[in-house]
Protein backbone atom coordinates (compact mmCIF):
# COMPACT_ATOMS: atom_id res chain seq x y z
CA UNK A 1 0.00 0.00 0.00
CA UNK A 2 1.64 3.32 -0.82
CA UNK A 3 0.37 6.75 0.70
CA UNK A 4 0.69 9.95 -0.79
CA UNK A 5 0.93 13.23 1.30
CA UNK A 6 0.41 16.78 -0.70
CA UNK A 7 1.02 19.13 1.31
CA UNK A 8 -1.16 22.67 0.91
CA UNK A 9 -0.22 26.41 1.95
CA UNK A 10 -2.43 27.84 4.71
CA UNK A 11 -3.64 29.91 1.56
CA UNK A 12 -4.58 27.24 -0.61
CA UNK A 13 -6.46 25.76 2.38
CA UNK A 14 -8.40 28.70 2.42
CA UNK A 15 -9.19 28.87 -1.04
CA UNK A 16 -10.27 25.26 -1.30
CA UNK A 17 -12.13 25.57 2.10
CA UNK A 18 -14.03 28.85 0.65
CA UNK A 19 -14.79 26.70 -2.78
CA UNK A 20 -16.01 23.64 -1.15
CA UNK A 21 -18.10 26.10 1.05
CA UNK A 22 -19.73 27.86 -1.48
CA UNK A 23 -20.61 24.40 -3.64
CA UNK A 24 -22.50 23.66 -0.31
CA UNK A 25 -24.50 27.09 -0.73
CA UNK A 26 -24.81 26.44 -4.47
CA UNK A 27 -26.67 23.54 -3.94
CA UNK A 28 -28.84 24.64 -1.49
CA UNK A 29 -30.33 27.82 -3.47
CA UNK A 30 -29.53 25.63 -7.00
CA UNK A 31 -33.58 25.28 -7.03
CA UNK A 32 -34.18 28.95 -6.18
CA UNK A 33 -31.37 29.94 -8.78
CA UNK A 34 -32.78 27.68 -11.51
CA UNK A 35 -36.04 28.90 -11.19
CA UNK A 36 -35.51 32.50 -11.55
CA UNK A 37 -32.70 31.70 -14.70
CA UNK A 38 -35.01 29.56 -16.43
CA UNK A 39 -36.74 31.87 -18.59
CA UNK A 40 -33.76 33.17 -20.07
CA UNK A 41 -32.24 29.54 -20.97
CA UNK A 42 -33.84 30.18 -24.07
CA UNK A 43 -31.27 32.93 -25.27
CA UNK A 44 -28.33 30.78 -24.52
CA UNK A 45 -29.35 29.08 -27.19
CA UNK A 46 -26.93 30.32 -29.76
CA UNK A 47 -26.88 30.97 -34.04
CA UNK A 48 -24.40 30.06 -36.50
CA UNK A 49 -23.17 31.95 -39.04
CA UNK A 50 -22.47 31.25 -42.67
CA UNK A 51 -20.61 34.02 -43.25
CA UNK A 52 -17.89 33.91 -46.34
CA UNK A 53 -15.92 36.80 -47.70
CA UNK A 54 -16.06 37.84 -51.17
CA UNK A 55 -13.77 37.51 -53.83
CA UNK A 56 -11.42 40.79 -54.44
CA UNK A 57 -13.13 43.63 -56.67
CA UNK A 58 -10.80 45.19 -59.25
CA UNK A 59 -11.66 48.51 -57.76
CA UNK A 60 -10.80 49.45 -54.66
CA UNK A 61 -12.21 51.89 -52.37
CA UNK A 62 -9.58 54.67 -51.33
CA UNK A 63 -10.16 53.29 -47.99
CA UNK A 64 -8.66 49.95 -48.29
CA UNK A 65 -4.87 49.89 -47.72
CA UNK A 66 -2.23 50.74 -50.02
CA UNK A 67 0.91 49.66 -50.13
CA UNK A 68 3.79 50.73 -52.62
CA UNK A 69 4.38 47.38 -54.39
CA UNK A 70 2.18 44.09 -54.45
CA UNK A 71 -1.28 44.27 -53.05
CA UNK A 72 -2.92 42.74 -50.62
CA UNK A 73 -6.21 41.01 -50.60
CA UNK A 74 -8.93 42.65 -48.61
CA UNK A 75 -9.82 41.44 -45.22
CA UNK A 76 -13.31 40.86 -43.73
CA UNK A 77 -13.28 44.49 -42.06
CA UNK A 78 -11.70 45.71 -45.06
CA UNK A 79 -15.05 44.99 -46.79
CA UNK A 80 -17.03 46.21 -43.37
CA UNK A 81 -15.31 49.59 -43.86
CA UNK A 82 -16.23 49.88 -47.60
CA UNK A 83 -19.57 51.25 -47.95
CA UNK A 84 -19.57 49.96 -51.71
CA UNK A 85 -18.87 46.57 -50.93
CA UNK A 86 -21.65 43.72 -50.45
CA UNK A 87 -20.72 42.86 -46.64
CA UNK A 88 -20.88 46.05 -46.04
CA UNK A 89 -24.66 46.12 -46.82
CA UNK A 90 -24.79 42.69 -44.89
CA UNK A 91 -24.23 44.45 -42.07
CA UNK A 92 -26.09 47.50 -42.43
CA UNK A 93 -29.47 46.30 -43.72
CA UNK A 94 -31.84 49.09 -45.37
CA UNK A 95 -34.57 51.10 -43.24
CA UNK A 96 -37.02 48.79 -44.75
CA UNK A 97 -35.80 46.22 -42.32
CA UNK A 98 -36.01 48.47 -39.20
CA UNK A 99 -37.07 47.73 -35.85
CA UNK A 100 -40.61 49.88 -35.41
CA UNK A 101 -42.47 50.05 -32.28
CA UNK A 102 -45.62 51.89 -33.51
CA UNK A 103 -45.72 50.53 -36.90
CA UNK A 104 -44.51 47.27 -36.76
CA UNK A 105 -46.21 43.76 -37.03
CA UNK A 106 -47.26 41.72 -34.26
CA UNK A 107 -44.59 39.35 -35.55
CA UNK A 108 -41.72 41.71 -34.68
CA UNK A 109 -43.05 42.61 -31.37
CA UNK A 110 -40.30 43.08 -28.74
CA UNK A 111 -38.12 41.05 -30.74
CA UNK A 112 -34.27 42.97 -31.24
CA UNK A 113 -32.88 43.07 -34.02
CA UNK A 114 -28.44 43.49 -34.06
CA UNK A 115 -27.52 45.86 -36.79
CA UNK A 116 -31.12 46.97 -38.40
CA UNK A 117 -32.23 50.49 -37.87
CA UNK A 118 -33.71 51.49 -34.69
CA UNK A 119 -36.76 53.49 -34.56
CA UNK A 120 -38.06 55.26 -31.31
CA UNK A 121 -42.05 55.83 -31.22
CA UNK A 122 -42.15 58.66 -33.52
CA UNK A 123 -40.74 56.84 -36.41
CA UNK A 124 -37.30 58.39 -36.40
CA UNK A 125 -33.52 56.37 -36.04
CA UNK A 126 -32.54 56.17 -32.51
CA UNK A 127 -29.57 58.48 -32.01
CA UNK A 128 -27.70 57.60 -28.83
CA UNK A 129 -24.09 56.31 -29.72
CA UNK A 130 -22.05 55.12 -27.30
CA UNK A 131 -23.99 55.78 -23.89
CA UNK A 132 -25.70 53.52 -22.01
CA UNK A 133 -28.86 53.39 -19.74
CA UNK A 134 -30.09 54.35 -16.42
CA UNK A 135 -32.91 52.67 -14.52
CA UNK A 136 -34.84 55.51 -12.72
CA UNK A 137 -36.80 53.54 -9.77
CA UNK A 138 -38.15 57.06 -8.50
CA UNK A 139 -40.14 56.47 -11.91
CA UNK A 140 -39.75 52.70 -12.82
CA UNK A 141 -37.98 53.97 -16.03
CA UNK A 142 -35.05 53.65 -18.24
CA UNK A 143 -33.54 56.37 -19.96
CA UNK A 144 -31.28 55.89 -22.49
CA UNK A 145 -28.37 58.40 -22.96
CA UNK A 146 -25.86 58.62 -25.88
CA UNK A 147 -24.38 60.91 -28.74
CA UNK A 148 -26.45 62.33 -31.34
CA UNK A 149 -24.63 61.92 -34.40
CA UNK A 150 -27.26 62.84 -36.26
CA UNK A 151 -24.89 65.07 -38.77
CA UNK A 152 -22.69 65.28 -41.94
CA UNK A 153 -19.66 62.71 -41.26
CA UNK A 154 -16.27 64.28 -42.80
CA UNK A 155 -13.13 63.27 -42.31
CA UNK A 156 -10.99 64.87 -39.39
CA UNK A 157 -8.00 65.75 -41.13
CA UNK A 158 -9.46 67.87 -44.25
CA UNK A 159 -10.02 70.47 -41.47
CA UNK A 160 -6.37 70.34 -40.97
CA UNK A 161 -6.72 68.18 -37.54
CA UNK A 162 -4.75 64.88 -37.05
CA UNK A 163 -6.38 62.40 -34.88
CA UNK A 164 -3.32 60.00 -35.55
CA UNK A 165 -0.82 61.79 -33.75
CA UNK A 166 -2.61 60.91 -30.49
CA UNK A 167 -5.06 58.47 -30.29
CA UNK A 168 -3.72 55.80 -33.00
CA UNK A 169 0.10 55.43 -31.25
CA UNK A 170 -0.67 51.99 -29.86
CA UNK A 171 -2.56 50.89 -33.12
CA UNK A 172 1.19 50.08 -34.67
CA UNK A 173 1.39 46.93 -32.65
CA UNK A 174 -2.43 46.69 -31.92
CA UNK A 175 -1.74 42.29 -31.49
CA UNK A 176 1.33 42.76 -29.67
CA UNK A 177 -0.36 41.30 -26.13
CA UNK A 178 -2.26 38.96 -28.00
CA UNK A 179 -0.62 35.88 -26.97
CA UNK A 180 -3.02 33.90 -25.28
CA UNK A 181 -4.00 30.54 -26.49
CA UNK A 182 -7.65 31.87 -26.35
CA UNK A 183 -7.35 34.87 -28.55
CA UNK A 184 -5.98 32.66 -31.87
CA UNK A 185 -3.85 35.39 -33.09
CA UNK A 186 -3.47 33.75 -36.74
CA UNK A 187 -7.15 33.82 -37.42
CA UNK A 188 -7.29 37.45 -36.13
CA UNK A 189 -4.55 38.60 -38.35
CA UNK A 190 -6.65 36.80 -40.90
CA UNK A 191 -9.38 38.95 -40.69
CA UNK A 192 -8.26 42.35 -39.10
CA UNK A 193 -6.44 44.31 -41.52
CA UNK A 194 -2.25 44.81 -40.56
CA UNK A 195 -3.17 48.35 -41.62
CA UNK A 196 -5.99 49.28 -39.64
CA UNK A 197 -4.45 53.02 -39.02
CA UNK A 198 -4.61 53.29 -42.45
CA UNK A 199 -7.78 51.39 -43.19
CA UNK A 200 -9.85 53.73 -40.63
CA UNK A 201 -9.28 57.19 -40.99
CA UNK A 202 -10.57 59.03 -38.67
CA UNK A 203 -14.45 60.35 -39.13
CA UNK A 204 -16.37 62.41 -36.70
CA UNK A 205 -19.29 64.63 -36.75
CA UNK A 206 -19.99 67.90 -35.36
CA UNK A 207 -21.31 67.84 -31.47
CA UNK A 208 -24.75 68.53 -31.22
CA UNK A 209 -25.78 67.31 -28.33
CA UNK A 210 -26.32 64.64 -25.68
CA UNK A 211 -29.88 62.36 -26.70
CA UNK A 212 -32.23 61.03 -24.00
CA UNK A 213 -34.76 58.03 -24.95
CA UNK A 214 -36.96 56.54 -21.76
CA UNK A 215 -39.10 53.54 -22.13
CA UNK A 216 -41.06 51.04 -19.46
CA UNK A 217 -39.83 48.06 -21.78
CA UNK A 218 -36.24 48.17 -22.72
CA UNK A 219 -37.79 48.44 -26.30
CA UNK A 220 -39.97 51.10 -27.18
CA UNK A 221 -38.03 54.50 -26.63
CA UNK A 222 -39.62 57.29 -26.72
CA UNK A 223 -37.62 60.23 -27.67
CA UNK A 224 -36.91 63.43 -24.47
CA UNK A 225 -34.57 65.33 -26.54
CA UNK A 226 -31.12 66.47 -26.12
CA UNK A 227 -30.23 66.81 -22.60
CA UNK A 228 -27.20 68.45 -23.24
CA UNK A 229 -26.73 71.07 -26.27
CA UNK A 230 -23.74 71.55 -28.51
CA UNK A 231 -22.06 75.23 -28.71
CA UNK A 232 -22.54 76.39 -31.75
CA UNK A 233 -20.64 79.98 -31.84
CA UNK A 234 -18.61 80.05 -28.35
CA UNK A 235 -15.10 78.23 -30.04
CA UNK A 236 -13.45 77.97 -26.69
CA UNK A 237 -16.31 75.95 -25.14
CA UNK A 238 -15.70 72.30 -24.21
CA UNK A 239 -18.99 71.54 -26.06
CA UNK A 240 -18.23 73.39 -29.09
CA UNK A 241 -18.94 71.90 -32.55
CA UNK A 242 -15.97 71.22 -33.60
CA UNK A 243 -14.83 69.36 -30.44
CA UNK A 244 -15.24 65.76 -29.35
CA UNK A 245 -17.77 64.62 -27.09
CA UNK A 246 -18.14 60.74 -26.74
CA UNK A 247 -19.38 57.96 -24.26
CA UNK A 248 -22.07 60.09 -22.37
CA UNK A 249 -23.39 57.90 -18.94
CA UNK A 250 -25.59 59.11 -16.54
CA UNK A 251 -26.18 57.85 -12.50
CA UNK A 252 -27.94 59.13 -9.77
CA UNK A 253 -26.35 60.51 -6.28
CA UNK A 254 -29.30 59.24 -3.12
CA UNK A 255 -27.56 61.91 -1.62
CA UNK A 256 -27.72 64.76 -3.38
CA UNK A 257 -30.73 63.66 -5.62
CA UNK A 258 -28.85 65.02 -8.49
CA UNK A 259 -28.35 62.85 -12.07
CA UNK A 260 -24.66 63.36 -12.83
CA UNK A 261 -23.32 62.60 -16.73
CA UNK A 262 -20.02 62.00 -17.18
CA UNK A 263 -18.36 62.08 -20.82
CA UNK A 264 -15.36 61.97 -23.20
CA UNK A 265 -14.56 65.66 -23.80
CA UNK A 266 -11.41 66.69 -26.42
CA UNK A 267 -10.48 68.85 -29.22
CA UNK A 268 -10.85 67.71 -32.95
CA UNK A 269 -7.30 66.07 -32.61
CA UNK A 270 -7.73 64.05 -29.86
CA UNK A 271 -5.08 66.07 -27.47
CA UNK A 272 -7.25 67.36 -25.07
CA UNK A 273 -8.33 64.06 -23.59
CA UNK A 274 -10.20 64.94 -20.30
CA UNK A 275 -13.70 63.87 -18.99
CA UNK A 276 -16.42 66.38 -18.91
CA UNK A 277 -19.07 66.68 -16.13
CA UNK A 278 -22.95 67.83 -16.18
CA UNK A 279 -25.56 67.85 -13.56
CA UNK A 280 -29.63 68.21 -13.72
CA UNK A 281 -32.17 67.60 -11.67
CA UNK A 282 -34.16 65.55 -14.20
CA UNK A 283 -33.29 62.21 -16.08
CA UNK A 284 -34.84 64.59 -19.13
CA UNK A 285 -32.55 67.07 -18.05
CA UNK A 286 -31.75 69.87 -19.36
CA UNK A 287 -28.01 69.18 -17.91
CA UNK A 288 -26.06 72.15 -16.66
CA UNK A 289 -21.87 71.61 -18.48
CA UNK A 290 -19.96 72.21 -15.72
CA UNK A 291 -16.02 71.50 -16.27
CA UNK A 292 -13.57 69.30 -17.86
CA UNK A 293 -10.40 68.60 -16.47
CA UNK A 294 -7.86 65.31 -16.71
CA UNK A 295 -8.42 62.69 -13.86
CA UNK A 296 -5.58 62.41 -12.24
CA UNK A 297 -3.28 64.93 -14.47
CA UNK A 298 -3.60 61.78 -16.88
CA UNK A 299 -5.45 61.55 -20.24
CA UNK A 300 -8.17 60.18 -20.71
CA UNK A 301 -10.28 58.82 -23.59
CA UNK A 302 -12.98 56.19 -23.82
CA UNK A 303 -14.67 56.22 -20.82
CA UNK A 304 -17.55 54.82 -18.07
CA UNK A 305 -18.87 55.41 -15.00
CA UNK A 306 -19.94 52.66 -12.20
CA UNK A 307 -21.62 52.90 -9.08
CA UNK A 308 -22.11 50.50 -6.60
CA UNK A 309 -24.46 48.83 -4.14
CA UNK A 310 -23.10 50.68 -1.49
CA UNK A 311 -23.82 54.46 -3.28
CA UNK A 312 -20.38 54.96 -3.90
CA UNK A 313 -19.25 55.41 -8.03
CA UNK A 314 -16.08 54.79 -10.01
CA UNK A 315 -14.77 56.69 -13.23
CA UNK A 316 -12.52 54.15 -15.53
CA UNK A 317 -10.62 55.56 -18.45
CA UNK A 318 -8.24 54.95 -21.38
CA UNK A 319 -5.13 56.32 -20.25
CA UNK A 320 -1.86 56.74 -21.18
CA UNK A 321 -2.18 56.65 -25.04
CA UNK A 322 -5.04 54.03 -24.43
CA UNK A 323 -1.89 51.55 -23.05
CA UNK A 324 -3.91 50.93 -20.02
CA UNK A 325 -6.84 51.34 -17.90
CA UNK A 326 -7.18 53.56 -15.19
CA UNK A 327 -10.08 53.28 -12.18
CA UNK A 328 -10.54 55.84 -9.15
CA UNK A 329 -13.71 56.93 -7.01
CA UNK A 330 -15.46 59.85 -7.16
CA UNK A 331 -16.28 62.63 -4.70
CA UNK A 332 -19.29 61.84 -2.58
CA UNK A 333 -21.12 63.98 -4.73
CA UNK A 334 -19.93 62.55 -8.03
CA UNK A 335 -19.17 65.79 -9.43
CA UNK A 336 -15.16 65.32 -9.59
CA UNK A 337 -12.67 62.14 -8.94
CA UNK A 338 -10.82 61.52 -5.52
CA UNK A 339 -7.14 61.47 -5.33
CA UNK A 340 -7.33 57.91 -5.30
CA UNK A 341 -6.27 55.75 -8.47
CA UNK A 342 -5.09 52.36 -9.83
CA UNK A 343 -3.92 51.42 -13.10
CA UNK A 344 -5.52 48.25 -14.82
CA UNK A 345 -4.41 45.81 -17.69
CA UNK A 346 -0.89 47.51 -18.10
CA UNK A 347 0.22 47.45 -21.65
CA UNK A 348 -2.99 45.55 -22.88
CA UNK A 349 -4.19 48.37 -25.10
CA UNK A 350 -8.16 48.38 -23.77
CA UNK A 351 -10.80 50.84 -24.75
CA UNK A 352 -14.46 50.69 -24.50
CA UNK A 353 -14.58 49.52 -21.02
CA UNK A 354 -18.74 48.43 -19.54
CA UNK A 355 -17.92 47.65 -15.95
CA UNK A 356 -21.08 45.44 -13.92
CA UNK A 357 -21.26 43.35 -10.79
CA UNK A 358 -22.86 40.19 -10.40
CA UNK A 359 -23.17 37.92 -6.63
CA UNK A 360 -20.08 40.24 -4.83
CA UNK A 361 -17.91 39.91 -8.07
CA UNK A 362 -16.99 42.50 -10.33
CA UNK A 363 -16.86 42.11 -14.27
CA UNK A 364 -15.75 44.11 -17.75
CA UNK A 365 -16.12 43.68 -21.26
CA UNK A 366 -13.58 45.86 -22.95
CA UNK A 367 -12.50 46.34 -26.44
CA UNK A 368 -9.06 46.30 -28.48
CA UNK A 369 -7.45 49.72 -29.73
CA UNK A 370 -8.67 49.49 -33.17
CA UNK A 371 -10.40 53.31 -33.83
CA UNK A 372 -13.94 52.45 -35.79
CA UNK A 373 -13.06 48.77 -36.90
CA UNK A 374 -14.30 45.94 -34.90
CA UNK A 375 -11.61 43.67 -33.09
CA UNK A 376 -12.18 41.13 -30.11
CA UNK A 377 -13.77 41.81 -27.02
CA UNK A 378 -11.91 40.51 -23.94
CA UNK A 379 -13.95 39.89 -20.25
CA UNK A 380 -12.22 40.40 -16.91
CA UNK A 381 -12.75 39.71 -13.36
CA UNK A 382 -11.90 41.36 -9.82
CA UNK A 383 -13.27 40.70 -5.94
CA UNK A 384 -12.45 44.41 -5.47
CA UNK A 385 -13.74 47.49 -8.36
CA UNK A 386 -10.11 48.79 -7.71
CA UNK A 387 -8.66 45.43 -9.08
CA UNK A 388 -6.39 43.72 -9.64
CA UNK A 389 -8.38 42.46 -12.40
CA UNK A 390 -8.21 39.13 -14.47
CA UNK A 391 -8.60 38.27 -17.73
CA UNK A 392 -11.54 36.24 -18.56
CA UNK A 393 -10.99 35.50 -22.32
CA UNK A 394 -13.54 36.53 -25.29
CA UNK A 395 -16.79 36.07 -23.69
CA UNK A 396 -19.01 36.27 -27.13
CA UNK A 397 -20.61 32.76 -28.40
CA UNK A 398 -22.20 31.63 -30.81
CA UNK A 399 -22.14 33.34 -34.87
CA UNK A 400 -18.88 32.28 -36.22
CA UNK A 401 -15.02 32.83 -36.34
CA UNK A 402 -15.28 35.86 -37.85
CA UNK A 403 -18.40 37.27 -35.44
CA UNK A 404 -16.69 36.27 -32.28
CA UNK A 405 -13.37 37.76 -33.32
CA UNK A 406 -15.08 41.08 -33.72
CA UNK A 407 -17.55 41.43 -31.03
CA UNK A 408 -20.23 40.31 -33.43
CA UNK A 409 -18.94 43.08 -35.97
CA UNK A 410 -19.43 45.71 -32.88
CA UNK A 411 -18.00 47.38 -30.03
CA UNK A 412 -18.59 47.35 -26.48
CA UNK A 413 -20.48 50.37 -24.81
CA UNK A 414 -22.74 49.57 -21.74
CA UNK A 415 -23.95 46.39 -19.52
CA UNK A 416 -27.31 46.63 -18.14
CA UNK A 417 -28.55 44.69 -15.68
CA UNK A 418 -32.09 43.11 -16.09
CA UNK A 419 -34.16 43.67 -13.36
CA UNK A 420 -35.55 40.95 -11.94
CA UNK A 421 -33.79 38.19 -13.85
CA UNK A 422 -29.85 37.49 -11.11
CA UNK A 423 -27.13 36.93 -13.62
CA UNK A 424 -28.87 38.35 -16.56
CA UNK A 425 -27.93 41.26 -18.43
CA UNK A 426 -28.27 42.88 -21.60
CA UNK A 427 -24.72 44.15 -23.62
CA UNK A 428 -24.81 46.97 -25.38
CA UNK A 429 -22.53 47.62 -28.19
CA UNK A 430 -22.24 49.96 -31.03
CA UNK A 431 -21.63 49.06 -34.72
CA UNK A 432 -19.44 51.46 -35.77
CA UNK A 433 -20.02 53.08 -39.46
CA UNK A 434 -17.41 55.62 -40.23
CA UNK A 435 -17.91 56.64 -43.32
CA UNK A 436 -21.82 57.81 -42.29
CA UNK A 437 -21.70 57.99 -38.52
CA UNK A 438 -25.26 58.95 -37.96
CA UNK A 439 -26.05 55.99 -39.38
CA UNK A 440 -23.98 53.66 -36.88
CA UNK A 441 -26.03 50.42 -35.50
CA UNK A 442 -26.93 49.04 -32.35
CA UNK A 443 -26.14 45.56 -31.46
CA UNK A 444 -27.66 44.39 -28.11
CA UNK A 445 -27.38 40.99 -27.10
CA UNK A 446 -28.23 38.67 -24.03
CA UNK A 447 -25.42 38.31 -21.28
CA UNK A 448 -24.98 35.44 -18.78
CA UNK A 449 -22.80 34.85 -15.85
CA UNK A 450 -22.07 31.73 -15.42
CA UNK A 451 -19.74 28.06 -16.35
CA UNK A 452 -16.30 28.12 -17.04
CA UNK A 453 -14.09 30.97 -18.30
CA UNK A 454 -11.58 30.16 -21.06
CA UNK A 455 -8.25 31.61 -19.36
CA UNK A 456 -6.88 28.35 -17.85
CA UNK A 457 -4.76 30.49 -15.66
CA UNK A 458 -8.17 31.29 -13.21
CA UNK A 459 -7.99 28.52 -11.70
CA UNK A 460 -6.73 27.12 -8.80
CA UNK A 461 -6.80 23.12 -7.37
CA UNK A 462 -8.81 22.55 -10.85
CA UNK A 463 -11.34 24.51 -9.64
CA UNK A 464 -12.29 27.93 -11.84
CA UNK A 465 -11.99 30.86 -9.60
CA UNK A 466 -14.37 33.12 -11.83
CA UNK A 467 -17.65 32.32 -13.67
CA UNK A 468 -17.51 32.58 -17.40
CA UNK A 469 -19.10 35.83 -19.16
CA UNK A 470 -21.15 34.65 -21.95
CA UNK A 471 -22.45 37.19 -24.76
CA UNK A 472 -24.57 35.12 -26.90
CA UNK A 473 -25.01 35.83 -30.58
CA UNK A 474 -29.08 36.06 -32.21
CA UNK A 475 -30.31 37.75 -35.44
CA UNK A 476 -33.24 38.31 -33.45
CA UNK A 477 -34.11 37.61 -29.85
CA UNK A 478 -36.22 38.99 -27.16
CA UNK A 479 -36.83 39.40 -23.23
CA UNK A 480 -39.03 36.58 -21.72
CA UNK A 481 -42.72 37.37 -21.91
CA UNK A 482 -42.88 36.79 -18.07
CA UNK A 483 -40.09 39.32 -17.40
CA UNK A 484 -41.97 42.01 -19.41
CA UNK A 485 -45.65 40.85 -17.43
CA UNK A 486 -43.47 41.22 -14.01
C-alpha cells in the first residue's frame, strides 16, 4: 500500500475551504437559482453563421490599404469599412428592415434586431451612440443616454486636424499582447487588416448634443430630446462643434438627488483628452456643463462610470495613449474624482470599457485599440472594483469565427442589468459606421454569468476561480414574456 501526502499552503487551504463552502451554498439555493434563470435559458441558445468573404473587386475603395508594391487582398473588415462593398450592406441592412415600435407587425413585437435600424415611437432612427442606460426607480424607467450623431460625417484631417498623432500610437502593434492561447492570433490577423491606421481614418461629426430616450420596456423608446446642447458659436467651449464629445453615462447621487453625466470631452485632434461633467435635476434634463479637467493629471479617452451597491461610483478611463486602464472613485457627490487611483491591464491596449457586478464579483467587457473597426472583445474579473483584475478571455458565443473575433462586428459600450432576472444582463454595443456615422447600428445581445471561463490560468486546485461571461449571438431575440408581465 503506498500513501501519498500533498502538502497545501495555509492559503490554498483557504481557497479550497471557501470553494467547497460555497458548492454547499450552491446547492442549497440551485432550485431557487434555476427557477428564476429559467426563462432566459432560451437565449443561450446560440446561431451560426455562414458568413464567407467575397472575392477581391478590381476597384478598390480609397479606404482599403495601399501599399507601394504588391497588393494585398482585402480582409473581412476591409469589406465592413467599404460602404460599396456587399458585406458592407450585410451588415447595415436598409430602413425597410427596421425595428418599429408603432408601426410594426405583431410578428416583430419586442423582438431585437443586431444591426437593423432602430426606430423610437415617432418613427425616427434612434440616435444615442455610445452611452448607455439608467434605470430611474423614482419612476420605474429607463432612460437611455448617448451621442447624437445625427450630422454630416467628414473626415478629421481635411479640417487640418490629425487624430493620428494621439489616439492611433498603440494601433502600430495593436496584437502585440495577443498571446493567449484563447485569442488565436493567426485567425485574427486573418481577418483584421495589418493596416488598420490606415484602413480607418478618422471620421467624426460635429457635437450637437447629448440624446435622452426613456421607455417602461427596454424596447420602445420614446424620444426626451437632447439633454445636453452643442455650442454652436462660443469656439473655446468644451462643447463646441468642432470638439469631441463621446461615451455620455448618466447615474444618480441618493444623496444629493442630483443625475450626474459623465463624458469623453477633447479637441478635434484628440489632445485634449479629459472627462467632462454635467448635472440636472431631471433624467430629461436639461443638464447644466460644468467642467472638464484630466483625472488624475492623466489623459483620458474612452470612458464609463460605475456605481455600486453601497452608493459609492467609479470613473474608468483609457489612459496613457489608451496603453492601459485607469479606475478611481469619485467625490461623494460625483461631481469630480478623488485622489485615489489604480492602473488596470498595463500594456494591454483596452478601450471601450462596460464595468457590472454580479453575486459580490466585479466584471468588464472591454474592447481592443482598433479606432472604428471591430476587433475582439476581452472579459475580466476582480473581488475588489479597484482590481487587480483578471482576464476572462472573449466572452461572445455563438455566430462564427469571424463574429466572435469582432464582437459580433461591434464594439462594447454599456452592460445593463435586467431587473428581476440574477445573472442576466443585456450588452450593449455599437456598430461602428465611419464613413456615415449617424447611421452607426446598435447591437444588443443577451449576457450570462455563469460556467467556465476560457483563461486556464483562473484557476486554482482545478477549480475555476471566476464564472464565465457569456455574450450570446441572435439575429433576433427577445426578453421573456414573463419578465416584461413582471
Amino acid at each position: 500500500m503506498v500513501s501519498i501526502a500533498i502538502a497545501f499552503s495555509p492559503s490554498s487551504l483557504f481557497r479550497l475551504f471557501i470553494f467547497l463552502f460555497l458548492q454547499s451554498e450552491e446547492e442549497e439555493t440551485m432550485s431557487t437559482h434555476e427557477i428564476r434563470r429559467s426563462i432566459m435559458r432560451e437565449l443561450e441558445v446560440v446561431e451560426k453563421e455562414k458568413f464567407r468573404l467575397a472575392p477581391p473587386r478590381s476597384r478598390r475603395n480609397p479606404r482599403a490599404v495601399r501599399r507601394k508594391g504588391e497588393k494585398k487582398p482585402p480582409t473581412i473588415v476591409d469589406e465592413f469599412l467599404d460602404q460599396s462593398s456587399a458585406v458592407h450592406d450585410m451588415f447595415f441592412p436598409e430602413l425597410n428592415t427596421a425595428v418599429d415600435p408603432v408601426n410594426g407587425g405583431n410578428d416583430s413585437m419586442y423582438f431585437y434586431y443586431p444591426g437593423r435600424i432602430w426606430l423610437d415611437t415617432d418613427g425616427k432612427p434612434i440616435q444615442a451612440h455610445g452611452g448607455g442606460v439608467l434605470y430611474d426607480k423614482r419612476s420605474n424607467t429607463y432612460f437611455w443616454y448617448g451621442e447624437n450623431k445625427d450630422g454630416k460625417t467628414y473626415k478629421v484631417n481635411s479640417k487640418g486636424a490629425d487624430r493620428v498623432s494621439c489616439t492611433f500610437r498603440c494601433y502600430q502593434h495593436p496584437f502585440v499582447v495577443w498571446d493567449k492561447p484563447y485569442l488565436a492570433v493567426e485567425a485574427l490577423n486573418s481577418i483584421v487588416s495589418p493596416n488598420v491606421n490606415d484602413l480607418c481614418q478618422t471620421h467624426k461629426v460635429d457635437i450637437t448634443g447629448v440624446s435622452c430616450y426613456s421607455s417602461k420596456d427596454l424596447w420602445a423608446w420614446k424620444n426626451e430630446g437632447l439633454v445636453l446642447h452643442g455650442e454652436e458659436k462660443n469656439v473655446t467651449h468644451d462643447l463646441h462643434k468642432s470638439n469631441v464629445l463621446e461615451r455620455p453615462k448618466v447615474i444618480y447621487n441618493d444623496w444629493t438627488g442630483k443625475y450626474v453625466m459623465w463624458m469623453h470631452i477633447d479637441d478635434a485632434n484628440y489632445t485634449k483628452a479629459s472627462v467632462g461633467v454635467a448635472v440636472s435635476d431631471s433624467p430629461t434634463g436639461p443638464f447644466t456643463y460644468l467642467y472638464s479637467k484630466r483625472p488624475h493629471d492623466c489623459e483620458s479617452r474612452d470612458m464609463t462610470i460605475f456605481k455600486d451597491d453601497d452608493g459609492k461610483a467609479y470613473l474608468i478611463y483609457s489612459s496613457e495613449d489608451n496603453s492601459e486602464l485607469h479606475i478611481g472613485p469619485l467625490t461623494d457627490d460625483y461631481l469630480d474624482v478623488t485622489d485615489v487611483m489604480r492602473r488596470l491591464l498595463i500594456a494591454q491596449h483596452r478601450e471601450a470599457p462596460a464595468l457590472f457586478k454580479h453575486e459580490g464579483t466585479y466584471y468588464m467587457v472591454t474592447s481592443g485599440c482598433t479606432s472604428w473597426a471591430p476587433n475582439t472583445a476581452l472579459a475580466h474579473a476582480a473581488t475588489s472594483v479597484m482590481g487587480p483584475w483578471e482576464t476572462l478571455g472573449n466572452p461572445c458565443v455563438g455566430g462564427n469565427e469571424v463574429f466572435r473575433s469582432t464582437t459580433f462586428f461591434s464594439q462594447s459600450t454599456f452592460v445593463l442589468p435586467v431587473p428581476g432576472l440574477p445573472g442576466s444582463f443585456i450588452f450593449m454595443a455599437d456598430r461602428w459606421n465611419p464613413s456615415d456615422l449617424r447611421d452607426s447600428r446598435y447591437v444588443w445581445l443577451p449576457l450570462t454569468i455563469g460556467g467556465v471561463p476560457d483563461e486556464a490560468a483562473d484557476y486554482s486546485f482545478m477549480f475555476p476561480l471566476w464564472s464565465r461571461v457569456s455574450i450570446y449571438w441572435h439575429k433576433r431575440w427577445r426578453l421573456p414574456e414573463e419578465w416584461r408581465d413582471s
